[in-house]
C-alpha atoms as a PDB file:
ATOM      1  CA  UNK A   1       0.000   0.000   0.000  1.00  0.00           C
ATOM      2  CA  UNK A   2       1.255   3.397  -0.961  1.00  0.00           C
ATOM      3  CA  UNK A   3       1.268   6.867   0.946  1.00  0.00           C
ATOM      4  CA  UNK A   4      -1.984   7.798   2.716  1.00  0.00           C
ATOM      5  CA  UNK A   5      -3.380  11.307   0.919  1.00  0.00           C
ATOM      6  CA  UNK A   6      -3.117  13.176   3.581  1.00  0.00           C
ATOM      7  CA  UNK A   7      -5.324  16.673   3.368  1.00  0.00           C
ATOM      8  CA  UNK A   8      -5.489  20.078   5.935  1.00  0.00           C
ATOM      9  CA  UNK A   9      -5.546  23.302   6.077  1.00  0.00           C
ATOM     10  CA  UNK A  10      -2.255  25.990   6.797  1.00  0.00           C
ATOM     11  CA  UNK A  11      -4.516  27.197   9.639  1.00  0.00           C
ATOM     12  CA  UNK A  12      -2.722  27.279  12.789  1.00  0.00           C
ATOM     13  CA  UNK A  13      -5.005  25.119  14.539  1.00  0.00           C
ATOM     14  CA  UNK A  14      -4.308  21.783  11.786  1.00  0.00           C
ATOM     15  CA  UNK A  15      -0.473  22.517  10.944  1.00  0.00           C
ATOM     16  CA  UNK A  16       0.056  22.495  14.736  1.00  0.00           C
ATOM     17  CA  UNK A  17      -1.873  19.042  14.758  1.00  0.00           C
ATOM     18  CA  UNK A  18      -0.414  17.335  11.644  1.00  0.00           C
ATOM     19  CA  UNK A  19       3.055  18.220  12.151  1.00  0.00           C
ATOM     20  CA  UNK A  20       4.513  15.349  13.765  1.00  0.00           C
ATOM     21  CA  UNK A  21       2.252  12.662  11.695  1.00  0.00           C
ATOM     22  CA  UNK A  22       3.080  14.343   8.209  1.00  0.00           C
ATOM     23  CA  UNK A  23       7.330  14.820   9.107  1.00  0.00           C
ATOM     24  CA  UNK A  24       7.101  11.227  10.312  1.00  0.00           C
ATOM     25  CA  UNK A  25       7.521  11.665  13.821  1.00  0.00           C
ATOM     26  CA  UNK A  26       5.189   9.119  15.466  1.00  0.00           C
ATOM     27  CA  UNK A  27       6.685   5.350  15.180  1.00  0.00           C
ATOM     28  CA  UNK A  28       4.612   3.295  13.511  1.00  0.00           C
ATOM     29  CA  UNK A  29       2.233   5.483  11.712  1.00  0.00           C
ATOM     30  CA  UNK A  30       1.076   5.569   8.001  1.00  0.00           C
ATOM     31  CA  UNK A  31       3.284   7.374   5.735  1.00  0.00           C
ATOM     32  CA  UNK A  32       1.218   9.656   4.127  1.00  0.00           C
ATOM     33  CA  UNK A  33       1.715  12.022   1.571  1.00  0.00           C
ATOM     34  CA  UNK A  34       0.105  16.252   2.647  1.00  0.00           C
ATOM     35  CA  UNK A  35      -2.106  18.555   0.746  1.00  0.00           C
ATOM     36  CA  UNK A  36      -2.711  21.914   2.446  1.00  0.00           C
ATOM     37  CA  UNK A  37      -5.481  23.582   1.323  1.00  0.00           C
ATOM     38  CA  UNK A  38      -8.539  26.268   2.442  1.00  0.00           C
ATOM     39  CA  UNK A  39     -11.116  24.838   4.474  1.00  0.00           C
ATOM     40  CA  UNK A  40     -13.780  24.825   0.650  1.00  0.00           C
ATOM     41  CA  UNK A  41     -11.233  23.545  -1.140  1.00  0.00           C
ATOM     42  CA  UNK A  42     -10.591  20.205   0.997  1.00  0.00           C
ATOM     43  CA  UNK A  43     -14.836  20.043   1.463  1.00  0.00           C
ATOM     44  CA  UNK A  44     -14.794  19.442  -2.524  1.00  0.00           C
ATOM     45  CA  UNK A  45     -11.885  17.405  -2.376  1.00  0.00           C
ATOM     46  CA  UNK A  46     -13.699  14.782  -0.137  1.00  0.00           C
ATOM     47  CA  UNK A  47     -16.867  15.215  -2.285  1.00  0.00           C
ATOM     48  CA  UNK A  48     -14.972  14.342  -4.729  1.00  0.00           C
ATOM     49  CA  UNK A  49     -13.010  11.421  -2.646  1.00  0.00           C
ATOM     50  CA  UNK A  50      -9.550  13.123  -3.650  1.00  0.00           C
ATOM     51  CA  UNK A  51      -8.314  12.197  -0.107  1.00  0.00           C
ATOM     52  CA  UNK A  52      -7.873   8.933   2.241  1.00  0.00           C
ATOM     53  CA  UNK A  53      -7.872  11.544   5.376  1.00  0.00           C
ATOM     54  CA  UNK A  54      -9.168  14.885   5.153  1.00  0.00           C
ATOM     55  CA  UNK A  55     -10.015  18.062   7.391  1.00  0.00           C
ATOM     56  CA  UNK A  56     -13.446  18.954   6.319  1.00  0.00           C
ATOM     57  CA  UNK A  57     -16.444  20.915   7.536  1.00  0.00           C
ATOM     58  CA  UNK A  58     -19.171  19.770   9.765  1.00  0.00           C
ATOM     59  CA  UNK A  59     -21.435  20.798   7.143  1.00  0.00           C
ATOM     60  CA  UNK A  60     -19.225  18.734   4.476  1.00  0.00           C
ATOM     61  CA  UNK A  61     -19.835  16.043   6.621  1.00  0.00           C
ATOM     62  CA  UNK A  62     -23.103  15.437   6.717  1.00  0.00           C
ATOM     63  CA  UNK A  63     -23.184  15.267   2.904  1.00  0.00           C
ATOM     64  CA  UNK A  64     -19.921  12.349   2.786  1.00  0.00           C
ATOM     65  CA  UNK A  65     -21.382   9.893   5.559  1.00  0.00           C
ATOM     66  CA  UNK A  66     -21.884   7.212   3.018  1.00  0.00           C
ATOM     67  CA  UNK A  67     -18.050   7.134   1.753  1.00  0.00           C
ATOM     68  CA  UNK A  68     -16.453   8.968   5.286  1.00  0.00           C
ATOM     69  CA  UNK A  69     -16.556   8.612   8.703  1.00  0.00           C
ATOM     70  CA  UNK A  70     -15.246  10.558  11.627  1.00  0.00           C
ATOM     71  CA  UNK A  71     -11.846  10.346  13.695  1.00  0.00           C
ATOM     72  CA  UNK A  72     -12.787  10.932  17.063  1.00  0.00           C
ATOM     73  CA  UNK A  73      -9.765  12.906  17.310  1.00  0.00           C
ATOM     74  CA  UNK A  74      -8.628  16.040  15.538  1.00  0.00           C
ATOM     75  CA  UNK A  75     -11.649  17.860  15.610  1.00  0.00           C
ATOM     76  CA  UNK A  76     -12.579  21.618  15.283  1.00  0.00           C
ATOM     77  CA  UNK A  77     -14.957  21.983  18.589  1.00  0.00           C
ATOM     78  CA  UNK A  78     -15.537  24.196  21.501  1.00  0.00           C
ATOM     79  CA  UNK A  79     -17.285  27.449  22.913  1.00  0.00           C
ATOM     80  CA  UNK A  80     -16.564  30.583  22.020  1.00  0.00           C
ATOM     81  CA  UNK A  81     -15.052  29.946  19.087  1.00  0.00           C
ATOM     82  CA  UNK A  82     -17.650  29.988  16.117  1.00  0.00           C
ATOM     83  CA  UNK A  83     -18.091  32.209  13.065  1.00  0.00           C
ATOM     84  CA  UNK A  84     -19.231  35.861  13.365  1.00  0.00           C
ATOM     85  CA  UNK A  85     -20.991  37.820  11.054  1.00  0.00           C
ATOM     86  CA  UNK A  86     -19.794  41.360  10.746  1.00  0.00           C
ATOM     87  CA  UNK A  87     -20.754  44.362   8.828  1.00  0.00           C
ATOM     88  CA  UNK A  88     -19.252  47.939   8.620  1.00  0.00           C
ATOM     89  CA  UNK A  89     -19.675  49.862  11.979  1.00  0.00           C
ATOM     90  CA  UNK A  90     -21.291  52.842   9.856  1.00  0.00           C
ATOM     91  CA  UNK A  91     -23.564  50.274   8.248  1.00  0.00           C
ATOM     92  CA  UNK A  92     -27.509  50.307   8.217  1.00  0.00           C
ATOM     93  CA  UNK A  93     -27.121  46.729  10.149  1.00  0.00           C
ATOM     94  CA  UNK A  94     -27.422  46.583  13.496  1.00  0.00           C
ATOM     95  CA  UNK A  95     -26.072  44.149  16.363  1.00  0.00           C
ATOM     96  CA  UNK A  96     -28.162  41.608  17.960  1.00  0.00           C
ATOM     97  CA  UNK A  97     -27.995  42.614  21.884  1.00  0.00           C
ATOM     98  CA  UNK A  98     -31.806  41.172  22.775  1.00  0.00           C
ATOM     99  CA  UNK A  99     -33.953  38.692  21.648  1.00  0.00           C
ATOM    100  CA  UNK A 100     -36.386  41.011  19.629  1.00  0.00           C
ATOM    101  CA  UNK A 101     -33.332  42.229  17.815  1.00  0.00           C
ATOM    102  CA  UNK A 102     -32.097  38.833  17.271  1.00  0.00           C
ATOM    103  CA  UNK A 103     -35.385  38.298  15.371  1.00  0.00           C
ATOM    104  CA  UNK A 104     -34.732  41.144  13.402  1.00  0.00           C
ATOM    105  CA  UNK A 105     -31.322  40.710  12.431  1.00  0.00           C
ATOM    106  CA  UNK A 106     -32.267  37.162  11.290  1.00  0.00           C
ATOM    107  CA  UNK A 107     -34.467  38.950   8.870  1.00  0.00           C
ATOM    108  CA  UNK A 108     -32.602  41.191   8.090  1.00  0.00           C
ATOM    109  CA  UNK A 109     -29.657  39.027   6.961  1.00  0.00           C
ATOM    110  CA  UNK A 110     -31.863  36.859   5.225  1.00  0.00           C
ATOM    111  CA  UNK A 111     -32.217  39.755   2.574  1.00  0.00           C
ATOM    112  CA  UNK A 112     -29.167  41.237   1.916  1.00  0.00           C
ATOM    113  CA  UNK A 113     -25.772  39.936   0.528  1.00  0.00           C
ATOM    114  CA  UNK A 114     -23.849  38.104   2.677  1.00  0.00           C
ATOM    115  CA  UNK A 115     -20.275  37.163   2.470  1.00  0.00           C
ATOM    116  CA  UNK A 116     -19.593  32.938   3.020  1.00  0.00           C
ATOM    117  CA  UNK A 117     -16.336  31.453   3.193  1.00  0.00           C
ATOM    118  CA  UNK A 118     -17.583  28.392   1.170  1.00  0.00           C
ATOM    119  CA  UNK A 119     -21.135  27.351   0.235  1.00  0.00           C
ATOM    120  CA  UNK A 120     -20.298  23.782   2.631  1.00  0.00           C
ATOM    121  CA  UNK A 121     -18.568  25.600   5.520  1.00  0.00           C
ATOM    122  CA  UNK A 122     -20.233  25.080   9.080  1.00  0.00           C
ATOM    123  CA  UNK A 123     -20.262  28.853   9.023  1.00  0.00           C
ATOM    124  CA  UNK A 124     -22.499  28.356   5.557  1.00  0.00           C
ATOM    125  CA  UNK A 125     -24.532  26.239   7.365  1.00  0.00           C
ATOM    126  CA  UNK A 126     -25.093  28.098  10.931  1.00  0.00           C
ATOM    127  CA  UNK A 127     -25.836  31.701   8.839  1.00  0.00           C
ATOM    128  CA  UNK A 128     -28.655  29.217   6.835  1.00  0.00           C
ATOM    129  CA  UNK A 129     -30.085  28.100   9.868  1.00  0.00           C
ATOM    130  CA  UNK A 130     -29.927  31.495  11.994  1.00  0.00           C
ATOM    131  CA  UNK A 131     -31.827  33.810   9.286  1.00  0.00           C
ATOM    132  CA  UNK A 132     -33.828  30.969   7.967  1.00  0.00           C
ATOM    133  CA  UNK A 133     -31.892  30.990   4.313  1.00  0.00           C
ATOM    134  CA  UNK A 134     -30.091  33.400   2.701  1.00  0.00           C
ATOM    135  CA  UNK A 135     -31.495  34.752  -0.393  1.00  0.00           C
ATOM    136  CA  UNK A 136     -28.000  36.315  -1.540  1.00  0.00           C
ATOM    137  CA  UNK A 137     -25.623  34.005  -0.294  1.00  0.00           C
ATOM    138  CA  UNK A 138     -21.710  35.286  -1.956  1.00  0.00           C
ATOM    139  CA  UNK A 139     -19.281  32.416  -1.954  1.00  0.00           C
ATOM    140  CA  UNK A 140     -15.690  33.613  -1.354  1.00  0.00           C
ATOM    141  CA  UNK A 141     -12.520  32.525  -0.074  1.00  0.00           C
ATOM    142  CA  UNK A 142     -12.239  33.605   3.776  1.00  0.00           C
ATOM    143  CA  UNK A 143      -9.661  35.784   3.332  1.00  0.00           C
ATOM    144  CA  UNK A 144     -11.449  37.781   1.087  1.00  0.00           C
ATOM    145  CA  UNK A 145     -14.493  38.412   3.323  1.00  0.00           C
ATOM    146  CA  UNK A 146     -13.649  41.221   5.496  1.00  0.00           C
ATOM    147  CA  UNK A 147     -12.041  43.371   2.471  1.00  0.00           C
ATOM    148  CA  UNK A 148     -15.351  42.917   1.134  1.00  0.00           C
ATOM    149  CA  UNK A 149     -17.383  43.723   3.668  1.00  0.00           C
ATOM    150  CA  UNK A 150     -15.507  46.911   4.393  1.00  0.00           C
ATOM    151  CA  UNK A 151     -15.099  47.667   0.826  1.00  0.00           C
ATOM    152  CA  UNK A 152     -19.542  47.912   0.315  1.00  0.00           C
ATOM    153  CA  UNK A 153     -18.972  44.664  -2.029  1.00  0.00           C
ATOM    154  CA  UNK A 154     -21.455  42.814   0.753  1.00  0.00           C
ATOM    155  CA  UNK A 155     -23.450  44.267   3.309  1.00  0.00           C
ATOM    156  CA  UNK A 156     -22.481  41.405   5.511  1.00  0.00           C
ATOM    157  CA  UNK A 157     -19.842  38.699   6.124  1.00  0.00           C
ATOM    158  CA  UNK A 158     -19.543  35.743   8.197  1.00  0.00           C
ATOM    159  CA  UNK A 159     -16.086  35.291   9.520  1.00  0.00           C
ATOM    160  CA  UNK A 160     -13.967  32.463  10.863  1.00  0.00           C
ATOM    161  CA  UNK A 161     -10.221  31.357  11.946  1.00  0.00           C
ATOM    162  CA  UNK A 162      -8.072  34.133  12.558  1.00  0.00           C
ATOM    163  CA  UNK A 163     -10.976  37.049  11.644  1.00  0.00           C
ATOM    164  CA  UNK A 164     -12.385  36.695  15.162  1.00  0.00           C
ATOM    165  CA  UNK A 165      -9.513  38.837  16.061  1.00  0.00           C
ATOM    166  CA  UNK A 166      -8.322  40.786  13.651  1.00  0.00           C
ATOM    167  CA  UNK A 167     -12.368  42.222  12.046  1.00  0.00           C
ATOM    168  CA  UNK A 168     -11.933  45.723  14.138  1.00  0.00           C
ATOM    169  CA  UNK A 169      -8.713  46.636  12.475  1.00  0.00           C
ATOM    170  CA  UNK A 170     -11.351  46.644   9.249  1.00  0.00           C
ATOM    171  CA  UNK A 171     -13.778  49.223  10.177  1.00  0.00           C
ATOM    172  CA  UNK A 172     -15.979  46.366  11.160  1.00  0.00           C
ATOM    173  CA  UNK A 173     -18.356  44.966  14.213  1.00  0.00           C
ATOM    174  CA  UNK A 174     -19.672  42.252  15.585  1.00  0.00           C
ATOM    175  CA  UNK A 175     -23.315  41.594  14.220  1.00  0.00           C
ATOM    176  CA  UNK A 176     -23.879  38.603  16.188  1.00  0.00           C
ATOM    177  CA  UNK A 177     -21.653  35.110  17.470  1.00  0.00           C
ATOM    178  CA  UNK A 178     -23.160  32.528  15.506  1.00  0.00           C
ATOM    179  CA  UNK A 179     -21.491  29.897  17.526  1.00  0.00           C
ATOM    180  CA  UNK A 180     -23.237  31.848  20.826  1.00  0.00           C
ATOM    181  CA  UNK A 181     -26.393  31.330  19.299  1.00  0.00           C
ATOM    182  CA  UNK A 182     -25.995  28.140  18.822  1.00  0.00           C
ATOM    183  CA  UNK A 183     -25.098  27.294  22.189  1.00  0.00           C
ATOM    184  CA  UNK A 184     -27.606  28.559  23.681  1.00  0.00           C
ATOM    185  CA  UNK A 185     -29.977  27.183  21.345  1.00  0.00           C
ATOM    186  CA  UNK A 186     -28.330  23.781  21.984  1.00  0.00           C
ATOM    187  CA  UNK A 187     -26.485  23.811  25.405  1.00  0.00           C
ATOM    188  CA  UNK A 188     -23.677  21.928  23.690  1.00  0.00           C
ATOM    189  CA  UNK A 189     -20.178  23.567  22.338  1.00  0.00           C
ATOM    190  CA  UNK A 190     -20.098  24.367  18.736  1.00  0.00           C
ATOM    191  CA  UNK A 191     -18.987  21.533  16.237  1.00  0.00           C
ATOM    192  CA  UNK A 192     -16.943  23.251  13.481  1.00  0.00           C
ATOM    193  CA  UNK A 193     -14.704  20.882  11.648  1.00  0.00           C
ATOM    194  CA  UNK A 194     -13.309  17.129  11.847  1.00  0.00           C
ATOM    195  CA  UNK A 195     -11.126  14.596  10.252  1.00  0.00           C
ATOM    196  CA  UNK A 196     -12.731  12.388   8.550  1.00  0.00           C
ATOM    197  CA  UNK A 197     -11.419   9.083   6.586  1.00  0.00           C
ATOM    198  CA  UNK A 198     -12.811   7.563   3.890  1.00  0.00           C
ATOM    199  CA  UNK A 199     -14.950   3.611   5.155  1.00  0.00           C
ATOM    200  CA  UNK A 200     -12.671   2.245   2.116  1.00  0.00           C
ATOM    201  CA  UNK A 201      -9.461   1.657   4.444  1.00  0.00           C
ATOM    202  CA  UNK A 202      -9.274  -1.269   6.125  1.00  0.00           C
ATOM    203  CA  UNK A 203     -10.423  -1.343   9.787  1.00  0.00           C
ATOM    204  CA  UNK A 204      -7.139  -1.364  10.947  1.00  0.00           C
ATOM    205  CA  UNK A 205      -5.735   1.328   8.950  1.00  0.00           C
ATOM    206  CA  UNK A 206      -8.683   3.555  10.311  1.00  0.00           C
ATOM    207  CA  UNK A 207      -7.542   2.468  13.578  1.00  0.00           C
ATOM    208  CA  UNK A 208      -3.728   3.267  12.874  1.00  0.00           C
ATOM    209  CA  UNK A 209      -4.886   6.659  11.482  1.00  0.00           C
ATOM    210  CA  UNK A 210      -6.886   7.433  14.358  1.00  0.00           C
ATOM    211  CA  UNK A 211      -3.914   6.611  16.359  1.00  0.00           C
ATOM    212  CA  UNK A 212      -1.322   8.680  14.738  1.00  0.00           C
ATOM    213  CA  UNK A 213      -4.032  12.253  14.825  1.00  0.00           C
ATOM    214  CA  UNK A 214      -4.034  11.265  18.600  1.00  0.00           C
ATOM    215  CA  UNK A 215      -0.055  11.074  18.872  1.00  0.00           C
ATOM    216  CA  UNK A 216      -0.074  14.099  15.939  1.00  0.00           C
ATOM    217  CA  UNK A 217      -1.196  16.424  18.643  1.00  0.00           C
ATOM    218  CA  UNK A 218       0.193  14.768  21.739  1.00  0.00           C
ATOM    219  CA  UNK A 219       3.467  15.395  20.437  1.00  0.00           C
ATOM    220  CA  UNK A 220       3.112  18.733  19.281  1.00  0.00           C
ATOM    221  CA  UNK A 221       1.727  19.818  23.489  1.00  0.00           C
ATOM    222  CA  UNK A 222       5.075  18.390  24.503  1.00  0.00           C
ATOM    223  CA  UNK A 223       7.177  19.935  21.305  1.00  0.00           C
ATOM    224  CA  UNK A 224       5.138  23.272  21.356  1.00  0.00           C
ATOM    225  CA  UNK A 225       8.343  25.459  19.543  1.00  0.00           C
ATOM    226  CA  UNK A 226       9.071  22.542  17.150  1.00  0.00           C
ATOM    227  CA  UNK A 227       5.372  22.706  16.147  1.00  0.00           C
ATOM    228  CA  UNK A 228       5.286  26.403  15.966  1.00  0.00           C
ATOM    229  CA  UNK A 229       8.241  26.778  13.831  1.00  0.00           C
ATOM    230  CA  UNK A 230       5.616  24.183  11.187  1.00  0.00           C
ATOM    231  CA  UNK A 231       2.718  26.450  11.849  1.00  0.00           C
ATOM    232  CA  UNK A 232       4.667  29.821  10.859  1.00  0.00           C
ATOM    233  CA  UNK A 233       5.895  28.421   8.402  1.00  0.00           C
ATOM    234  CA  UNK A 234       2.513  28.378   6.056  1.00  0.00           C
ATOM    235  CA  UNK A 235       1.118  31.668   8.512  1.00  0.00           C
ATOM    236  CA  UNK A 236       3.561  33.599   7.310  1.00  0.00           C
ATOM    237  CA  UNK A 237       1.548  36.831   7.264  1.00  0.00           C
ATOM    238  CA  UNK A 238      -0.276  36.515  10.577  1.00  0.00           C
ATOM    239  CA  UNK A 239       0.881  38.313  13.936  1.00  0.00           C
ATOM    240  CA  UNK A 240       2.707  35.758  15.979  1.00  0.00           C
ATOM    241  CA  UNK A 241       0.336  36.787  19.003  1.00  0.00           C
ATOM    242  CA  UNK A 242      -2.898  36.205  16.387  1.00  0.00           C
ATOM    243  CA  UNK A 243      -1.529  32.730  15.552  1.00  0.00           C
ATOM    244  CA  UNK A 244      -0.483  31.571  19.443  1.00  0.00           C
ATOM    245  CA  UNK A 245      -4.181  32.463  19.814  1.00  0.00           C
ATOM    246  CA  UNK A 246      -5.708  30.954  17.325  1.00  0.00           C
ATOM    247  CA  UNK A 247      -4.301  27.072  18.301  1.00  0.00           C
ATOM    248  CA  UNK A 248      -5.454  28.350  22.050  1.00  0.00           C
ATOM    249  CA  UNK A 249      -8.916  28.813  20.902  1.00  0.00           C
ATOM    250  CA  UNK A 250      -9.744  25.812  18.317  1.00  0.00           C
ATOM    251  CA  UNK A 251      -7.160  23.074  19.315  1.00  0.00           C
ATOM    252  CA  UNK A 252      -8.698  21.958  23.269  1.00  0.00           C
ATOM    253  CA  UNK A 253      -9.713  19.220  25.375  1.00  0.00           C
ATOM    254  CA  UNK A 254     -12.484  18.488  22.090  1.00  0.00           C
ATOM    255  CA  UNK A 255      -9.205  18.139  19.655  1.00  0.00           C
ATOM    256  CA  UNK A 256      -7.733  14.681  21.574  1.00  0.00           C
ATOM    257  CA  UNK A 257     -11.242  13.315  21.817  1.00  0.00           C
ATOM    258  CA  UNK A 258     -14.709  13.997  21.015  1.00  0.00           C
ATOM    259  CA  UNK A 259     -16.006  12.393  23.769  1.00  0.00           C
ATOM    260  CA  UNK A 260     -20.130  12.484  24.504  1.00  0.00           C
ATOM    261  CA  UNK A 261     -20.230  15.825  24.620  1.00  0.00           C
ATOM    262  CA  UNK A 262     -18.799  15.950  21.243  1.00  0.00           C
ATOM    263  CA  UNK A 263     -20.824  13.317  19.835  1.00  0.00           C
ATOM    264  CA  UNK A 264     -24.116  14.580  21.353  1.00  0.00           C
ATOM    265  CA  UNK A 265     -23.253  18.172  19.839  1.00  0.00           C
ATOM    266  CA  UNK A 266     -22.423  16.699  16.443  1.00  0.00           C
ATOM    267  CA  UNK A 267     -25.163  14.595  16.288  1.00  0.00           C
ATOM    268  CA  UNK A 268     -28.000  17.665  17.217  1.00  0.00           C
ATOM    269  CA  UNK A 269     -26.168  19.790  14.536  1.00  0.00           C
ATOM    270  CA  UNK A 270     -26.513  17.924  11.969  1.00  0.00           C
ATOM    271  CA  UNK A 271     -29.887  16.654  12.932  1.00  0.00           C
ATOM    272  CA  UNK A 272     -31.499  20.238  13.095  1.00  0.00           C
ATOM    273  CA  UNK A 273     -29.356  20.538   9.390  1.00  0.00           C
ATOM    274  CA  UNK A 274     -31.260  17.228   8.283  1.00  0.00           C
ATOM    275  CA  UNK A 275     -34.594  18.834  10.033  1.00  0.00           C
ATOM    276  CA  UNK A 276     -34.654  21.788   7.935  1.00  0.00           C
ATOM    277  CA  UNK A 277     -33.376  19.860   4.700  1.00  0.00           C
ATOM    278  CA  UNK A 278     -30.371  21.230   3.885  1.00  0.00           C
ATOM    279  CA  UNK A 279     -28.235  18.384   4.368  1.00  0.00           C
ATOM    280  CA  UNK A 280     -29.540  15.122   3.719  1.00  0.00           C
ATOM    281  CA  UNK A 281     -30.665  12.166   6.287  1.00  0.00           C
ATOM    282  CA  UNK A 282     -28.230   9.680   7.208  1.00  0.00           C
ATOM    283  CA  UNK A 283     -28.335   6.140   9.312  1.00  0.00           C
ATOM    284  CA  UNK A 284     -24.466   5.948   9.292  1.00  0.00           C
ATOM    285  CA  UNK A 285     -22.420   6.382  12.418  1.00  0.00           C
ATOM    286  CA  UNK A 286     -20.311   9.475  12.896  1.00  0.00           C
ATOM    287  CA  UNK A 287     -17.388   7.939  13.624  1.00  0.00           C
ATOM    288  CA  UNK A 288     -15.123   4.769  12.296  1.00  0.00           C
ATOM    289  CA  UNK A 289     -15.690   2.675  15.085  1.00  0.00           C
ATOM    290  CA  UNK A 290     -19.666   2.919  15.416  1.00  0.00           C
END
C-alpha cells in the first residue's frame, strides 16, 4: 500500500496538529503524503473522494457519511469559538444585543448579501439556519471576506479562523456570534470541523490513522516550539500573538477526543441541518468505530 493522501488546512489550529504525523515523527504510523489547502477547497476534495484523510467541515460532513466517517480525534470543537458575522460599523445593520433584535437581524440578513467562506462551511450552514436561508448568499474565499465587507462589495460577512480577532482593524463589528447562538440554542459547544477518513481503508488502517491524529497532537503539546516553527511556516503573514491564539482557541480538550459531549453536539447539529433539509438524512455512524 502506498502513501496515505493526507489533506489540511495551513490554519494554525491543523499545521500544529499534523506536524509530527506528516514529518514522520510518530513510530509506527502511516506514511502519508500532505495537501494543504482552504477549508472549501478540501470540502470538494472529499466530495470528490480526492483524499484517504481529510479536514473537512461539519457541514461537508453530513453530505460524505456514506463514503467517510469521523476520527474521534482532531476535531474543530468548543465554545466561544464559532463564526461571526460582521458588517461595517457605519452600516444600516445593526447588532443583535436582545432577543427582539435577534429576530430582526435574522431577517434582516436573510435579505441582503452576505459574504460565506464556502457554500459547505459550518459557518455556511449556521448563517442558513440562523436567518432561515439566505437569499443572496456570496461564496468567497475567507480571506477575502472582510475586504469585502468593508469595501460595500457585501453588506455582511460571516467570519472564521483568525478574523475573530483581527475584524476591528477593518472598520468592522460584531453583528452577532453565531457559535453563541448556537449554544444557547443547543447547550452543547459548537462543532466546526473534523477529520474524517474515507470507510474504504481497512479497519485497521482507520484504527492506525486514528492513532497517529491522537499522537499528531500529543506530540506537538510536549514539542510546542518545534510545532510552531511548522505552523509559521505556512502563517507567514499573521501576527505571531494572532496565531499563538488561534491554536489556544480551536485546538482543546475536544481536539484529543470527542467524547459524549462531542458526539451529542455533532449529532444535534446535523440533525437540526437534516430537520430543515439542507443536508440530507443519514443512518451511518459518525465515527469509524460505530
Amino acid at each position: 500500500m502506498g502513501p496515505l493522501r493526507l489533506a489540511y488546512s495551513p490554519c494554525p489550529n491543523d499545521t500544529f496538529l499534523f506536524r509530527a504525523w506528516a514529518q514522520g515523527l510518530i513510530p509506527g504510523a502511516p506514511v502519508v503524503e500532505e495537501q494543504l489547502e482552504d477549508i472549501d477547497t478540501l470540502n470538494l476534495m472529499a466530495l470528490r473522494d480526492k483524499a484517504d484523510v481529510v479536514k473537512v467541515s461539519m457541514h461537508a460532513f453530513a453530505h460524505l457519511r456514506e463514503s467517510y466517517a469521523l476520527l474521534r480525534s482532531g476535531g474543530a470543537m468548543g465554545r466561544g469559538c464559532g463564526p461571526l458575522v460582521v458588517a461595517p460599523k457605519d452600516g444600516r445593520l445593526r447588532p443583535a444585543p436582545s432577543l427582539q433584535r435577534v429576530a430582526v437581524l435574522a431577517d434582516e440578513l436573510a435579505r441582503v448579501r452576505v459574504a460565506l467562506p464556502g457554500e459547505l462551511t459550518t459557518a455556511a450552514l449556521l448563517a442558513g439556519l440562523f436567518s432561515g436561508g439566505l437569499k443572496q448568499p456570496v461564496i468567497m474565499p475567507f480571506d477575502d471576506i472582510m475586504p469585502a465587507v468593508a469595501a460595500g462589495e457585501v453588506e455582511a460577512g460571516v467570519i472564521i479562523h483568525e478574523g475573530r480577532f483581527t475584524f476591528g482593524s477593518y472598520g468592522l463589528r460584531r453583528l452577532i456570534d453565531l457559535g453563541e447562538w448556537w449554544e444557547e440554542f443547543s447547550r452543547l459547544p459548537i462543532p466546526l470541523g473534523g477529520i474524517a477518513v474515507s470507510r474504504g481503508l481497512a479497519p485497521e488502517i482507520q484504527a492506525e490513522i486514528e492513532h497517529a491524529v491522537r499522537a499528531s497532537l500529543e506530540h506537538a503539546r510536549a514539542h510546542p516550539d518545534e510545532a510552531m516553527a511548522y505552523v509559521r511556516e505556512h502563517s507567514q503573514e499573521m501576527d505571531p500573538d494572532v496565531c499563538r491564539r488561534h491554536i489556544e482557541l480551536y485546538v482543546n480538550d475536544f481536539t484529543l477526543d470527542y467524547g459524549e459531549e462531542g458526539r451529542d453536539a455533532i449529532r444535534q447539529l446535523l440533525d437540526a441541518a437534516a430537520c430543515f433539509g439542507v443536508v440530507p438524512p443519514s443512518d451511518k455512524g459518525l465515527f469509524w468505530d460505530d
